[in-house]
C-alpha atoms as a PDB file:
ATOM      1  CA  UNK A   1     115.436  78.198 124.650  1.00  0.00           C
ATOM      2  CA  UNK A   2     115.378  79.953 127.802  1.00  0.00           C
ATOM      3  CA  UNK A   3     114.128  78.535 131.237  1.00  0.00           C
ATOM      4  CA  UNK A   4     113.174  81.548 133.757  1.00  0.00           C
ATOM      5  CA  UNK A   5     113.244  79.254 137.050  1.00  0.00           C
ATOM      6  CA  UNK A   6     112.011  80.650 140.693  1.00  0.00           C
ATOM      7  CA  UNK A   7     112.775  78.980 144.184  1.00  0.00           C
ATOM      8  CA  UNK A   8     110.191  79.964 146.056  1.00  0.00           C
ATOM      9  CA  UNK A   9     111.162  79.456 150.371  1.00  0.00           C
ATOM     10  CA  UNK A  10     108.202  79.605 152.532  1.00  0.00           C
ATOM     11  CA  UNK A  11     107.036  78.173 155.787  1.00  0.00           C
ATOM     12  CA  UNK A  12     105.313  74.776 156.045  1.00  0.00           C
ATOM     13  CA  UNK A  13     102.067  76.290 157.123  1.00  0.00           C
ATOM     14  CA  UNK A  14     101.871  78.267 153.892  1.00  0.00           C
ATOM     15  CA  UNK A  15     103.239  75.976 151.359  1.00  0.00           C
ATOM     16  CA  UNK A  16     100.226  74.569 150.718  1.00  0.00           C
ATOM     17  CA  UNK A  17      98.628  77.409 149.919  1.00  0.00           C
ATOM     18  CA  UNK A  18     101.129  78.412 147.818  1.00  0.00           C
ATOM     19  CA  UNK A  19     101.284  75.552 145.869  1.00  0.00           C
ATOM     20  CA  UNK A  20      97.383  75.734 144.982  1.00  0.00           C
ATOM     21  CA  UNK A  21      98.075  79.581 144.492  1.00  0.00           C
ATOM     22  CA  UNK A  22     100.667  78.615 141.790  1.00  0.00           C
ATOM     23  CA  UNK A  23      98.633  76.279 140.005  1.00  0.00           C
ATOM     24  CA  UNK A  24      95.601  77.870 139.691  1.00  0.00           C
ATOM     25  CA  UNK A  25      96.534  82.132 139.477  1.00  0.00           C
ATOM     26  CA  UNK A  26     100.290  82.708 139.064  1.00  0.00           C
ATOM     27  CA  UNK A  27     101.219  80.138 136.601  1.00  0.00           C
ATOM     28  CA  UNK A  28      98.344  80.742 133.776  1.00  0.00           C
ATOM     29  CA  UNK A  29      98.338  84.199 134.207  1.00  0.00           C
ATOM     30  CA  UNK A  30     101.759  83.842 133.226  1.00  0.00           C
ATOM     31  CA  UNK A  31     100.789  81.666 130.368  1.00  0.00           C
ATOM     32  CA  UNK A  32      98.167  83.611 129.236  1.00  0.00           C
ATOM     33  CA  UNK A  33      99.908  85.695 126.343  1.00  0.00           C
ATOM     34  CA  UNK A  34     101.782  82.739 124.727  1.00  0.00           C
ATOM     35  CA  UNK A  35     104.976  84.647 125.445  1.00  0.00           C
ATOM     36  CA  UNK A  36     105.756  81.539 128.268  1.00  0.00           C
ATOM     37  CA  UNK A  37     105.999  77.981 126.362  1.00  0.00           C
ATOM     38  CA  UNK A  38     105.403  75.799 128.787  1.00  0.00           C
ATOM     39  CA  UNK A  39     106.065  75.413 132.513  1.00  0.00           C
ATOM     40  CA  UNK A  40     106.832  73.643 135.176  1.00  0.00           C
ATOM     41  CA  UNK A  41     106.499  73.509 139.140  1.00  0.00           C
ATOM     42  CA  UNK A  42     108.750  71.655 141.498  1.00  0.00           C
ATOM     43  CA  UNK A  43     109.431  70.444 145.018  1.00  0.00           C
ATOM     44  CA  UNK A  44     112.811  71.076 145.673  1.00  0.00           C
ATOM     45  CA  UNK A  45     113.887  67.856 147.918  1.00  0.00           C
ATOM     46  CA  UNK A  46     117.249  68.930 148.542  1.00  0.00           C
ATOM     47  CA  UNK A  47     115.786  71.678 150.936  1.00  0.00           C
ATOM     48  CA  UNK A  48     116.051  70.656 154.405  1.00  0.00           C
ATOM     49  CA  UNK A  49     115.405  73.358 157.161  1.00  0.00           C
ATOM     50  CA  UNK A  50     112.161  71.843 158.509  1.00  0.00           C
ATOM     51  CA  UNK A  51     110.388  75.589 159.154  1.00  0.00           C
ATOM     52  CA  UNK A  52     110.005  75.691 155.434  1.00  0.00           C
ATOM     53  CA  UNK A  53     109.348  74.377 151.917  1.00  0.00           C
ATOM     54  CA  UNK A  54     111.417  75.496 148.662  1.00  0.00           C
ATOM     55  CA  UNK A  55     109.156  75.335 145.291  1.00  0.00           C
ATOM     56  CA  UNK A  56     110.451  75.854 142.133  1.00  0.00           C
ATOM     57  CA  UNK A  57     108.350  77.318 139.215  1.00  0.00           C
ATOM     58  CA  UNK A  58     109.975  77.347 135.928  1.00  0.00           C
ATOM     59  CA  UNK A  59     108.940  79.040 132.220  1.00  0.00           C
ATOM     60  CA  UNK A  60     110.053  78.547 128.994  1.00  0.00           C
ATOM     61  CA  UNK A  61     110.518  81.332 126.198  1.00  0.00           C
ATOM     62  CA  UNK A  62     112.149  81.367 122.902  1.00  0.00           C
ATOM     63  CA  UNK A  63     114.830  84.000 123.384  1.00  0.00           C
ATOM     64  CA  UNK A  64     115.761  86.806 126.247  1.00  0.00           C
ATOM     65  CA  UNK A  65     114.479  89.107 124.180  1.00  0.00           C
ATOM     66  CA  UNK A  66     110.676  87.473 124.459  1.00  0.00           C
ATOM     67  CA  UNK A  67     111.380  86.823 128.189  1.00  0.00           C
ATOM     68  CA  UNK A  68     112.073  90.597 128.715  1.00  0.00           C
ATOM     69  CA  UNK A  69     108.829  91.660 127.335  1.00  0.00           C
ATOM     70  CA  UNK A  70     106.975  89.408 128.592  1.00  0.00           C
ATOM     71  CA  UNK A  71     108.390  90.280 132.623  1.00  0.00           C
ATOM     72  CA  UNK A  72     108.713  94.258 132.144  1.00  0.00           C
ATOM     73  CA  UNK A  73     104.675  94.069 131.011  1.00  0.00           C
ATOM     74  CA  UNK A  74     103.248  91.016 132.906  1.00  0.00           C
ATOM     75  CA  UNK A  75     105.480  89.348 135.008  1.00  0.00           C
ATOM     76  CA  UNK A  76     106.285  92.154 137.341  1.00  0.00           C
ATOM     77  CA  UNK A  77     102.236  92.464 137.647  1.00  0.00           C
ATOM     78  CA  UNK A  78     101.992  88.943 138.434  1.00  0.00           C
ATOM     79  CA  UNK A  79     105.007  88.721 140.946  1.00  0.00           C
ATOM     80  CA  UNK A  80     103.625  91.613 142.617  1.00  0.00           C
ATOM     81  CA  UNK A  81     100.041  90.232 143.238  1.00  0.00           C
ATOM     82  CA  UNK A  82     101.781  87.317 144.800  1.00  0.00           C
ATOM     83  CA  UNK A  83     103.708  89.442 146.970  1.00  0.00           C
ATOM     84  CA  UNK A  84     101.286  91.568 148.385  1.00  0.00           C
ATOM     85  CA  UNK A  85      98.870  88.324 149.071  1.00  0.00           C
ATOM     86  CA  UNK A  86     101.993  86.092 150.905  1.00  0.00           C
ATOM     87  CA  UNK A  87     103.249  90.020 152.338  1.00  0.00           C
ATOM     88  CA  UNK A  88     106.517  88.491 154.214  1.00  0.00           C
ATOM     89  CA  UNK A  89     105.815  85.007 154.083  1.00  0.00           C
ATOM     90  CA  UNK A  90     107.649  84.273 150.513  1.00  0.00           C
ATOM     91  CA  UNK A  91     111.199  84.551 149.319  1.00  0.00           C
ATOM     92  CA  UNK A  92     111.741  84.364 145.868  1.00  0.00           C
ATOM     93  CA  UNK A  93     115.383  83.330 143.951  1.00  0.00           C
ATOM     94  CA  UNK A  94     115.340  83.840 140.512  1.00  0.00           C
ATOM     95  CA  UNK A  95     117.515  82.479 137.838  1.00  0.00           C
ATOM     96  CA  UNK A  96     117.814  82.213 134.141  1.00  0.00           C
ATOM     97  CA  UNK A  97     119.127  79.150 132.311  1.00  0.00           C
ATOM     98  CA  UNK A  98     119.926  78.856 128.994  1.00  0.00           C
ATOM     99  CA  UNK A  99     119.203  75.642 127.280  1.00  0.00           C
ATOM    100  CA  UNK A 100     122.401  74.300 125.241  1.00  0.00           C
ATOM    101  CA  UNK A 101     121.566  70.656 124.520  1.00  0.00           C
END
């Protein structure tokens, strides 16, 4: 199993909006060809520069091999949108986990 997680840091005035925006576009879009499991979207608590919020979206997939597919043909499409609607107002840290237990 492989978890594709994303820390999302953005300012408090926006995190709001980019917390609905992840629940109801970015995260079933992503879900939409079956290719992502399940997923999962968190506050991170250890975050603590008052300016900003950290949220962390995370997908499941079977193998890299099904993650790779699915980003190269809908993930990049889906980051982008999100990108061009929070323009400067988003950073995004991506990292992949493999589950071992």
């Amino acid at each position: 199993m492989i978890i594709y997680n994303t820390t999302f840091q953005v300012g408090t005035n926006d995190a709001h909006n980019l917390v609905v925006y992840l629940h109801e576009k970015y995260i079933p879009e992503a879900k939409r060809s079956g290719a992502i499991l399940s997923s999962r979207m968190c506050r991170v608590i250890t975050h603590h520069d008052e300016a900003s919020e950290c949220i962390s979206v995370q997908f499941e997939t079977n193998d890299m091999e099904t993650f790779h597919k699915w980003y190269a043909t809908e993930g990049i499409k889906i980051n982008n949108e999100m990108l061009a609607l929070f323009k400067n107002k988003i950073v995004g840290f991506p990292t992949m986990l493999e589950v071992i237990e």
